[in-house]
PDB file of N, CA and C in Angstrom:
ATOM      1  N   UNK A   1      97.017 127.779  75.686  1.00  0.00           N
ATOM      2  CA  UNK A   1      98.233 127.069  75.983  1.00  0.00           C
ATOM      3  C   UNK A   1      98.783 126.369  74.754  1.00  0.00           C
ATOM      4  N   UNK A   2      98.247 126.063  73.544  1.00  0.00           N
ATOM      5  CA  UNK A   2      98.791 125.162  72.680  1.00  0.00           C
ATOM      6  C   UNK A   2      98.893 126.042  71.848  1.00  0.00           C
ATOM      7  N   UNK A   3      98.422 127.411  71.962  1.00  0.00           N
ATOM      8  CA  UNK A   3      99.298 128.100  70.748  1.00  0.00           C
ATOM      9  C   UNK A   3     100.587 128.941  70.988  1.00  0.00           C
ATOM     10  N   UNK A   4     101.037 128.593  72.833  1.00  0.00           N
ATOM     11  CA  UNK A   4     101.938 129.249  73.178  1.00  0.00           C
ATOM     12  C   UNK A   4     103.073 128.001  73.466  1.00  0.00           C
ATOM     13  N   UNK A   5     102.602 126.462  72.812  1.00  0.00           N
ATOM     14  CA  UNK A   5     103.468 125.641  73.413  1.00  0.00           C
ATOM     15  C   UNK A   5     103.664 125.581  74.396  1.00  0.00           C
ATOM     16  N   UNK A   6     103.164 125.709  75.563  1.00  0.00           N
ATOM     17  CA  UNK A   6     103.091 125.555  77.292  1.00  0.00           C
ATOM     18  C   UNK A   6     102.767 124.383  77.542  1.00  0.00           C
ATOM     19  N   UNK A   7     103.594 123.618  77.952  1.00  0.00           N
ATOM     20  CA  UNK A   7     103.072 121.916  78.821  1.00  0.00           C
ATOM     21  C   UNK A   7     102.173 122.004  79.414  1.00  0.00           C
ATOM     22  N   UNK A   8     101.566 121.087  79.482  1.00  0.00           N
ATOM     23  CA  UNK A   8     100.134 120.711  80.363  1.00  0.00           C
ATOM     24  C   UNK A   8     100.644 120.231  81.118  1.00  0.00           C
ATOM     25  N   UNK A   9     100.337 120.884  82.413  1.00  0.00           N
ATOM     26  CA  UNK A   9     100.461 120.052  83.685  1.00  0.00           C
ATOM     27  C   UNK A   9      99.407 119.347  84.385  1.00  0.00           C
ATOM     28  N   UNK A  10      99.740 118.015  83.449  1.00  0.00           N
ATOM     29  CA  UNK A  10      98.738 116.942  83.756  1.00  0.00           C
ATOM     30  C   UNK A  10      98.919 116.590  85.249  1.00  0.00           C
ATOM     31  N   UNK A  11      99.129 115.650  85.672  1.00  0.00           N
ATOM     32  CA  UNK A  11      99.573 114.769  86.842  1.00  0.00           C
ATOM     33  C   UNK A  11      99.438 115.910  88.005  1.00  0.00           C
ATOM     34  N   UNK A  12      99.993 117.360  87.615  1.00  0.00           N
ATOM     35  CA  UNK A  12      99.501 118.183  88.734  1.00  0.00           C
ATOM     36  C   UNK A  12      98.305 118.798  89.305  1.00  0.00           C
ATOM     37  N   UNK A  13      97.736 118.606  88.477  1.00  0.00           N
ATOM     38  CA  UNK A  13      96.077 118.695  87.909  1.00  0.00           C
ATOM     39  C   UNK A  13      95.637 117.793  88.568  1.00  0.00           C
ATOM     40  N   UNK A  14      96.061 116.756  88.086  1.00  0.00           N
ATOM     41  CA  UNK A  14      95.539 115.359  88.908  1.00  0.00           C
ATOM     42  C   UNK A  14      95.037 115.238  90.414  1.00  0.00           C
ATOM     43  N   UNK A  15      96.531 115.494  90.663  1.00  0.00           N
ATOM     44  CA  UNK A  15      96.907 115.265  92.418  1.00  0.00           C
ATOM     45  C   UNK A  15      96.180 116.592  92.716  1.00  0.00           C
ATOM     46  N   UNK A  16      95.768 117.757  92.606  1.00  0.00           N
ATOM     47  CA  UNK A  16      94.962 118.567  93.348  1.00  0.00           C
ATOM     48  C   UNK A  16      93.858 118.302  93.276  1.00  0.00           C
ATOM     49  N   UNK A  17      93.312 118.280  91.439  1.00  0.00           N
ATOM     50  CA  UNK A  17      91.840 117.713  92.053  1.00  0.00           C
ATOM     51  C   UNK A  17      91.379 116.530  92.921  1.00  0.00           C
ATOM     52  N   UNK A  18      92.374 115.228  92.381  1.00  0.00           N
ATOM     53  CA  UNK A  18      91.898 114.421  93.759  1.00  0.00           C
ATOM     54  C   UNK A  18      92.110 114.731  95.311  1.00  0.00           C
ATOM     55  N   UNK A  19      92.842 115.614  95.537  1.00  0.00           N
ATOM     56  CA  UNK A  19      93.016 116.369  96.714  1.00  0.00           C
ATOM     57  C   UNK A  19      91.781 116.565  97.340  1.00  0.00           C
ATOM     58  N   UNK A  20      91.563 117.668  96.736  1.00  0.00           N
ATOM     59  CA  UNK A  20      90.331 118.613  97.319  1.00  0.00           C
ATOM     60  C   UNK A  20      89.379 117.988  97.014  1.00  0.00           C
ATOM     61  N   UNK A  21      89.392 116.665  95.867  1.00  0.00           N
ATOM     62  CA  UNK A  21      88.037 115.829  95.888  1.00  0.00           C
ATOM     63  C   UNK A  21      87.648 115.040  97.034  1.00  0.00           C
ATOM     64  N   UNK A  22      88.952 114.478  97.156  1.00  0.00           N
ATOM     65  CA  UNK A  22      88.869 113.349  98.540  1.00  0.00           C
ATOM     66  C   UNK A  22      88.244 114.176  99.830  1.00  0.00           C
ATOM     67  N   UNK A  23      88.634 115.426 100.140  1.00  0.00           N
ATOM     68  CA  UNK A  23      88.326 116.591 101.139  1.00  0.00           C
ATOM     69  C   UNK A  23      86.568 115.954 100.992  1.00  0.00           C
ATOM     70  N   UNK A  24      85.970 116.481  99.829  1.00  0.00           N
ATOM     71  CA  UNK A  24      84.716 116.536  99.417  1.00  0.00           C
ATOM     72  C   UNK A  24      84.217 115.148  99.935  1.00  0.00           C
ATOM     73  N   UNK A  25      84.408 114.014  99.258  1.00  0.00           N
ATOM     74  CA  UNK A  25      84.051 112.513  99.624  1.00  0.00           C
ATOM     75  C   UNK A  25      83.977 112.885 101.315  1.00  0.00           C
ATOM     76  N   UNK A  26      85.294 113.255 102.149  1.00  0.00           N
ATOM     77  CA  UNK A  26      85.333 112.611 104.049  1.00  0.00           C
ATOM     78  C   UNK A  26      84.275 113.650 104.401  1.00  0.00           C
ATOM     79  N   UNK A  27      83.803 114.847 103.543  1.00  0.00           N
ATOM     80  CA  UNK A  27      83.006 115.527 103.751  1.00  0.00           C
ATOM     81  C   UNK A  27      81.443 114.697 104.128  1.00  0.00           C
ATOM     82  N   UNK A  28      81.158 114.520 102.596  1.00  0.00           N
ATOM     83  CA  UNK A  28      79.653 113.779 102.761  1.00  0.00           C
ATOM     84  C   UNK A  28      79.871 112.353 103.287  1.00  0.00           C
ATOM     85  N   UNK A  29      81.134 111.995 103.518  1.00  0.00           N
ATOM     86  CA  UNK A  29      80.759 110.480 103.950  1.00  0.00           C
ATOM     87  C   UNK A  29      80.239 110.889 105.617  1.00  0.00           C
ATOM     88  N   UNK A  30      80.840 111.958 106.036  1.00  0.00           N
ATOM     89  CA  UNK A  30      80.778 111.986 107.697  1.00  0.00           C
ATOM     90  C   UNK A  30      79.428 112.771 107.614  1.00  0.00           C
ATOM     91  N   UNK A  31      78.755 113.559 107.233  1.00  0.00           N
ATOM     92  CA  UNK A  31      77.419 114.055 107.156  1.00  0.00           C
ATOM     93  C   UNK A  31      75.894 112.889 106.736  1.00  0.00           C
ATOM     94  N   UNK A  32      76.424 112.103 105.565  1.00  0.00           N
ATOM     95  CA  UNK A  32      75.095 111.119 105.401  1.00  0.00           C
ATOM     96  C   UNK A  32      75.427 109.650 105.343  1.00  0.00           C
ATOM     97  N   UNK A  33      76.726 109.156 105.750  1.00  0.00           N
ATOM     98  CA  UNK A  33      77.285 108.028 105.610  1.00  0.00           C
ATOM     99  C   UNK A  33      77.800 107.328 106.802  1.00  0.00           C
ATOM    100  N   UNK A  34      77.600 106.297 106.951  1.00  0.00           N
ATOM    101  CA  UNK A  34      78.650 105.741 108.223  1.00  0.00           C
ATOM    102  C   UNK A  34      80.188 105.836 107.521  1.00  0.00           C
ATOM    103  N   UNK A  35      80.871 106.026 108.652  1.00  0.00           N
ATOM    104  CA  UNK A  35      82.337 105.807 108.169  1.00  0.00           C
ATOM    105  C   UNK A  35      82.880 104.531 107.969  1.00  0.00           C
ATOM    106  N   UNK A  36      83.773 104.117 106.741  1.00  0.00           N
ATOM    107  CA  UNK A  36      83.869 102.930 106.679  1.00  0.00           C
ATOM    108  C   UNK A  36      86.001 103.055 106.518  1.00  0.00           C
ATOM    109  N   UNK A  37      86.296 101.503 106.630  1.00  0.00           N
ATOM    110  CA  UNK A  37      87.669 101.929 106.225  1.00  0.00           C
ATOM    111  C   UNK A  37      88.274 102.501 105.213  1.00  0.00           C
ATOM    112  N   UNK A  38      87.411 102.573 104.160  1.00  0.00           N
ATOM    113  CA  UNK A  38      87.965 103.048 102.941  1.00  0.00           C
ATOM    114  C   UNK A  38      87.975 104.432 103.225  1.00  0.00           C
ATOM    115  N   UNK A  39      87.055 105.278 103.917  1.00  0.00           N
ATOM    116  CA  UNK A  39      87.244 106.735 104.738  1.00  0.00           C
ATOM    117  C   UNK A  39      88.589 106.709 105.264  1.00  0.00           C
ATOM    118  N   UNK A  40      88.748 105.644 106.018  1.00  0.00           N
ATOM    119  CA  UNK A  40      90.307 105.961 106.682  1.00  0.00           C
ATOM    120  C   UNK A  40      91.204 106.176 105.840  1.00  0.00           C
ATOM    121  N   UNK A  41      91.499 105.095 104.849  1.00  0.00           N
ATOM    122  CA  UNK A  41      92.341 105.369 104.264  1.00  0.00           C
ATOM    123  C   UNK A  41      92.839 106.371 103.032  1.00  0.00           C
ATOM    124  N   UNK A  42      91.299 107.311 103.079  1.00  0.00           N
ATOM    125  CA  UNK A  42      91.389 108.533 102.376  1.00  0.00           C
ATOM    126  C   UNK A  42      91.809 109.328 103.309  1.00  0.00           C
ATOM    127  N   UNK A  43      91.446 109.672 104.542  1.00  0.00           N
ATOM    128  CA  UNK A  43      91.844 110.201 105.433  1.00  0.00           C
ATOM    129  C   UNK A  43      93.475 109.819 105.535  1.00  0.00           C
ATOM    130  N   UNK A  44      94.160 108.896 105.531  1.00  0.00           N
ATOM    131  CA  UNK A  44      95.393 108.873 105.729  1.00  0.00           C
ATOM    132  C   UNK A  44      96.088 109.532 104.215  1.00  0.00           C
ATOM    133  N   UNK A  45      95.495 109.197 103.198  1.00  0.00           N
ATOM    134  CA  UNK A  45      95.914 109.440 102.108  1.00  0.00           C
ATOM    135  C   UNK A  45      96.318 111.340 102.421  1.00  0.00           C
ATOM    136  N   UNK A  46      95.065 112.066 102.577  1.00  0.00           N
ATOM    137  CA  UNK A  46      94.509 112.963 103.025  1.00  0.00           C
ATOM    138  C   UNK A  46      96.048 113.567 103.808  1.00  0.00           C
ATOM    139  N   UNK A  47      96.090 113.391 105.148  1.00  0.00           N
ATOM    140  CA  UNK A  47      96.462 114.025 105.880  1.00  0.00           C
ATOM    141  C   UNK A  47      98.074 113.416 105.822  1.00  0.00           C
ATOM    142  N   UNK A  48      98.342 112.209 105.524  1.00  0.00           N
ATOM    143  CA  UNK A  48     100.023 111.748 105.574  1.00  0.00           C
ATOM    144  C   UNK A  48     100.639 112.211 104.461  1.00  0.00           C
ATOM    145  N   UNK A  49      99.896 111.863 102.888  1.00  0.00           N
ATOM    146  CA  UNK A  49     100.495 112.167 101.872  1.00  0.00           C
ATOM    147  C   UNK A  49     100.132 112.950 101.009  1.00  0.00           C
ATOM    148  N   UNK A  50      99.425 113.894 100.930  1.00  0.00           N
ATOM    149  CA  UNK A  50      98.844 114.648 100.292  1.00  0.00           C
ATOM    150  C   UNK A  50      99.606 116.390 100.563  1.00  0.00           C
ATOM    151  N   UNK A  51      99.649 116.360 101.794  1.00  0.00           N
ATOM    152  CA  UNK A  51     100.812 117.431 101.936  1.00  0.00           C
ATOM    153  C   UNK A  51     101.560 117.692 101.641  1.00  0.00           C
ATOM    154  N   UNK A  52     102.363 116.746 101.571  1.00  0.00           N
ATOM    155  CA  UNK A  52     104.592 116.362 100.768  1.00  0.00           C
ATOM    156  C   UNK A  52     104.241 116.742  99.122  1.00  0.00           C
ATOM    157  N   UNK A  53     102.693 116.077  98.595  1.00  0.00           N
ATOM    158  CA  UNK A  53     102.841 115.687  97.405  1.00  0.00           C
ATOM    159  C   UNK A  53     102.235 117.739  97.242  1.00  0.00           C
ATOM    160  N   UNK A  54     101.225 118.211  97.233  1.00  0.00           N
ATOM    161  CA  UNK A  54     101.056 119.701  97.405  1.00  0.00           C
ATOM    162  C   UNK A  54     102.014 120.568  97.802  1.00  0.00           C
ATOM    163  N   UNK A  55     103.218 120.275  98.870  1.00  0.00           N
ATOM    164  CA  UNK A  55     104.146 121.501  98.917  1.00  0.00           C
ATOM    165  C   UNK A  55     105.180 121.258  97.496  1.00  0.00           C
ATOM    166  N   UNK A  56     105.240 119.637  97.309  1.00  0.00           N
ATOM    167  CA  UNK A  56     106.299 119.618  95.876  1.00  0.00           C
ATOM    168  C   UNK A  56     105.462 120.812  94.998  1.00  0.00           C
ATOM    169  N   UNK A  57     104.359 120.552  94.675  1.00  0.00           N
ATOM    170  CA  UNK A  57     103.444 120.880  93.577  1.00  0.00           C
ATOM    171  C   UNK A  57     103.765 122.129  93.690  1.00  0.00           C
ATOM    172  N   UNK A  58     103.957 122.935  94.826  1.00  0.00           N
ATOM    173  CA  UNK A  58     103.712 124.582  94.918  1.00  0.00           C
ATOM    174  C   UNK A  58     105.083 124.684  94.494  1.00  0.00           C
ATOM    175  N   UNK A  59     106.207 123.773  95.133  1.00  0.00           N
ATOM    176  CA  UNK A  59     107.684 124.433  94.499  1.00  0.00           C
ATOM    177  C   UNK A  59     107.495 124.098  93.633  1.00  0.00           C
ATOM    178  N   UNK A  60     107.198 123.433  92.954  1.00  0.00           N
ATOM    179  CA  UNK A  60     107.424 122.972  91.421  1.00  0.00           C
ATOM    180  C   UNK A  60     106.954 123.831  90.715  1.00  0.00           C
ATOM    181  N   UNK A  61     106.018 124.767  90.809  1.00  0.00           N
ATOM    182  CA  UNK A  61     104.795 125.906  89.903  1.00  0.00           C
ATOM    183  C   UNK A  61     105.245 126.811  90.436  1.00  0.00           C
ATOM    184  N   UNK A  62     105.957 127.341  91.492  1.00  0.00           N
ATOM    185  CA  UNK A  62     106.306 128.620  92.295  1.00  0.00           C
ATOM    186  C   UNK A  62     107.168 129.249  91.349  1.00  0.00           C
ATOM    187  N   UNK A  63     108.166 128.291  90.370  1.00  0.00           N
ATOM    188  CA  UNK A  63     109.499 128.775  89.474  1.00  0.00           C
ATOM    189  C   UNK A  63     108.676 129.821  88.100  1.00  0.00           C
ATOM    190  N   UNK A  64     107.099 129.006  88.142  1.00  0.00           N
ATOM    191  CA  UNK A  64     107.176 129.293  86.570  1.00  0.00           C
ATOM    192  C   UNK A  64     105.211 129.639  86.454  1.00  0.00           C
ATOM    193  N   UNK A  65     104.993 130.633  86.980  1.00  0.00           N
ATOM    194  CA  UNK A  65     103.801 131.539  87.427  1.00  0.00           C
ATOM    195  C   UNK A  65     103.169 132.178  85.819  1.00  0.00           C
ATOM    196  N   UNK A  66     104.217 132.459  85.106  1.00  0.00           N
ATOM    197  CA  UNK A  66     103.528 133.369  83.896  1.00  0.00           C
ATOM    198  C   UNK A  66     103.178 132.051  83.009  1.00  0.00           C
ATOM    199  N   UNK A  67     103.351 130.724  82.982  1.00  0.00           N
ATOM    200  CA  UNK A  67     103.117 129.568  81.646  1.00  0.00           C
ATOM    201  C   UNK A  67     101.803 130.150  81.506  1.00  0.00           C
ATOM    202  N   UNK A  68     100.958 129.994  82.333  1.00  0.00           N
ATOM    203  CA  UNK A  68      99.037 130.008  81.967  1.00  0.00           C
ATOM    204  C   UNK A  68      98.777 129.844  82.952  1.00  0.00           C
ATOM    205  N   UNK A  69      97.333 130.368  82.675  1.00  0.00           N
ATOM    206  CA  UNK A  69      96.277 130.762  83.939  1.00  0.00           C
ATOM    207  C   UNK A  69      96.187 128.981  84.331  1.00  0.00           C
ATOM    208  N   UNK A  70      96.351 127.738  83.942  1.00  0.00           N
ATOM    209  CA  UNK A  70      96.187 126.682  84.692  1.00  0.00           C
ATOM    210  C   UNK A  70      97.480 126.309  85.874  1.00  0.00           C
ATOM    211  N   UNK A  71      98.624 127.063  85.285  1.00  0.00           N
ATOM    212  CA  UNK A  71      99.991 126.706  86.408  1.00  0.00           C
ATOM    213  C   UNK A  71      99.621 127.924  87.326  1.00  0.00           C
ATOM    214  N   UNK A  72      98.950 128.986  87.545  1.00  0.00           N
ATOM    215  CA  UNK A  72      99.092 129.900  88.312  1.00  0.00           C
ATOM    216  C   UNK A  72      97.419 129.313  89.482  1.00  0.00           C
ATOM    217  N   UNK A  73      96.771 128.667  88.863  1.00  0.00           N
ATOM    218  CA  UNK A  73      95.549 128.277  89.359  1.00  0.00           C
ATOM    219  C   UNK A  73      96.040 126.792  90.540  1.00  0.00           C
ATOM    220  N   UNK A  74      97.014 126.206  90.012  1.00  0.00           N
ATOM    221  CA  UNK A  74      97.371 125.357  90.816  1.00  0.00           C
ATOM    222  C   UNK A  74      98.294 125.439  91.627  1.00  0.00           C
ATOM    223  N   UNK A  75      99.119 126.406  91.040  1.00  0.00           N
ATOM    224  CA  UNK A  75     100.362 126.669  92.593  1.00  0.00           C
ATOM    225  C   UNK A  75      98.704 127.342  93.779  1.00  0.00           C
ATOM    226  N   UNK A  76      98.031 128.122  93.101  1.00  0.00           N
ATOM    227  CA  UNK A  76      97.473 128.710  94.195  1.00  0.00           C
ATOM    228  C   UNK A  76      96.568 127.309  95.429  1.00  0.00           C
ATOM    229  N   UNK A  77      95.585 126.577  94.448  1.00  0.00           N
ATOM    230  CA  UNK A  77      95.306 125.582  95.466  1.00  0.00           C
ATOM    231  C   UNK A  77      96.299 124.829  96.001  1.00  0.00           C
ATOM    232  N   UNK A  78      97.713 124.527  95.345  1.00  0.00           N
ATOM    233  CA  UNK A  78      98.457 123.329  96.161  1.00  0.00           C
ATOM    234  C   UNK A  78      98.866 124.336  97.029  1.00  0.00           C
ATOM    235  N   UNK A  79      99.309 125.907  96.620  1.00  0.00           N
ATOM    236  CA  UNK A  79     100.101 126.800  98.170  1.00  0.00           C
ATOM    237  C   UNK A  79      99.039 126.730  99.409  1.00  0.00           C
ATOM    238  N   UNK A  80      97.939 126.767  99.347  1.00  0.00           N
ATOM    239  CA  UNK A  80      96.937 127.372  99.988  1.00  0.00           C
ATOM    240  C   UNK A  80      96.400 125.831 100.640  1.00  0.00           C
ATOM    241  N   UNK A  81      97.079 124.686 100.323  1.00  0.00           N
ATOM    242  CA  UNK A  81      96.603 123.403 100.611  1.00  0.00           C
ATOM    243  C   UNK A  81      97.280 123.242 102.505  1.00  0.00           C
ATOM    244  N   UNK A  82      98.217 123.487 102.272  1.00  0.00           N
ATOM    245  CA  UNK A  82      98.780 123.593 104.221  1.00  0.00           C
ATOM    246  C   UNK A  82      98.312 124.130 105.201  1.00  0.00           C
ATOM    247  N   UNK A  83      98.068 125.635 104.794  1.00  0.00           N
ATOM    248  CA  UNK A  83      97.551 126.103 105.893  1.00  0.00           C
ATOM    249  C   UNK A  83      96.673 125.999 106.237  1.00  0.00           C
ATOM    250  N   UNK A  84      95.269 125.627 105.217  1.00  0.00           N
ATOM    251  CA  UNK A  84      93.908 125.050 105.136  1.00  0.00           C
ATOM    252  C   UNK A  84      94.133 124.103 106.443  1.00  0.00           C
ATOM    253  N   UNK A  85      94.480 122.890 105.838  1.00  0.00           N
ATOM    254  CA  UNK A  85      94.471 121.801 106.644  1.00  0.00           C
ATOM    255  C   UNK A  85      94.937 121.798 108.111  1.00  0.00           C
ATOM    256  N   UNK A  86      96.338 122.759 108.285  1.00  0.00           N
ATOM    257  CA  UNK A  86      96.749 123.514 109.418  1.00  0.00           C
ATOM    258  C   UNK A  86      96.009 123.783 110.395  1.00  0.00           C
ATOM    259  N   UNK A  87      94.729 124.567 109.236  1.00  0.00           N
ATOM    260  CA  UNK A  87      94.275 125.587 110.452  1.00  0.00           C
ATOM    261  C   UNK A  87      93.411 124.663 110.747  1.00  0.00           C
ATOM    262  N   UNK A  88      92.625 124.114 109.857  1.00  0.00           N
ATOM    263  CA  UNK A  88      91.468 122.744 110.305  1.00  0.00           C
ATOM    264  C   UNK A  88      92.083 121.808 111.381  1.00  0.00           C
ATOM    265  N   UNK A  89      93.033 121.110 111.334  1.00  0.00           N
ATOM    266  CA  UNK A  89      93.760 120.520 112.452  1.00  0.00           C
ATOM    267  C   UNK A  89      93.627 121.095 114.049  1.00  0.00           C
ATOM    268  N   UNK A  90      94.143 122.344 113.970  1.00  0.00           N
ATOM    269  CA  UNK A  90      94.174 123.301 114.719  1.00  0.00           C
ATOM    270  C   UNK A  90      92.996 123.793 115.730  1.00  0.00           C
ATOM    271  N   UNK A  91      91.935 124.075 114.882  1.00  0.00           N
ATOM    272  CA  UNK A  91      90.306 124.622 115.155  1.00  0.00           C
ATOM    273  C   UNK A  91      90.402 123.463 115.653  1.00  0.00           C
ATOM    274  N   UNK A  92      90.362 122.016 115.190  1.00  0.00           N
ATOM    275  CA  UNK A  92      89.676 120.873 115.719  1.00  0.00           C
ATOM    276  C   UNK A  92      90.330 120.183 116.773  1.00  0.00           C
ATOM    277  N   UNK A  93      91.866 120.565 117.161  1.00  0.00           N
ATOM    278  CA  UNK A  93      92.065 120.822 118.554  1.00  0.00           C
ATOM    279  C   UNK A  93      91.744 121.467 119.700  1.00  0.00           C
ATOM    280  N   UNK A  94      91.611 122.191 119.153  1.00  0.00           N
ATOM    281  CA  UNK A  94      91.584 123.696 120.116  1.00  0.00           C
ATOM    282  C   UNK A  94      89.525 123.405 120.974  1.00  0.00           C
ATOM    283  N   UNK A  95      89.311 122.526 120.073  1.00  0.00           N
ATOM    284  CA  UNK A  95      87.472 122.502 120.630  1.00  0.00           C
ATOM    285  C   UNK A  95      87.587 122.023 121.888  1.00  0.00           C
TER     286      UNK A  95
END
């Protein structure tokens, strides 16, 4: 990327990995942890704002696919971030 002059897409980087990190954290907190409020409010983080901020992310990277393998790596987790959660929502109705 820096010998093609391609921006780093910092901040988008950001917001996915803490994405799918936070996923990870409500993961092991609910397997070896009591739940505490700070769970909730990853969980709200999670499920209220994390969506709006991932579909921007996918339009925003959807325009411009050839910069580098890091803008094509992140439209794919932020595209692939909805229906995930969708379908998880979904399954965990449907029980």
């Amino acid at each position: 990327m820096a010998k093609d002059m391609v921006e780093l897409p910092e901040w988008h980087l950001f917001v996915v990995m803490a994405t799918y990190g936070g996923w990870l954290l409500v993961l092991l907190t609910t397997m070896f942890w009591q739940w505490s409020g700070m769970a909730s409010l990853g969980m709200l983080y999670l499920l209220g704002i994390a969506p709006f901020l991932m579909l921007f992310i996918a339009l925003k990277t959807a325009r411009q696919p050839q910069l580098s393998v890091y803008h094509r790596w992140i439209f794919r987790a932020s595209a692939l971030y909805l229906p995930i959660v969708g379908g998880g929502l979904l399954l965990a109705l449907l029980r």
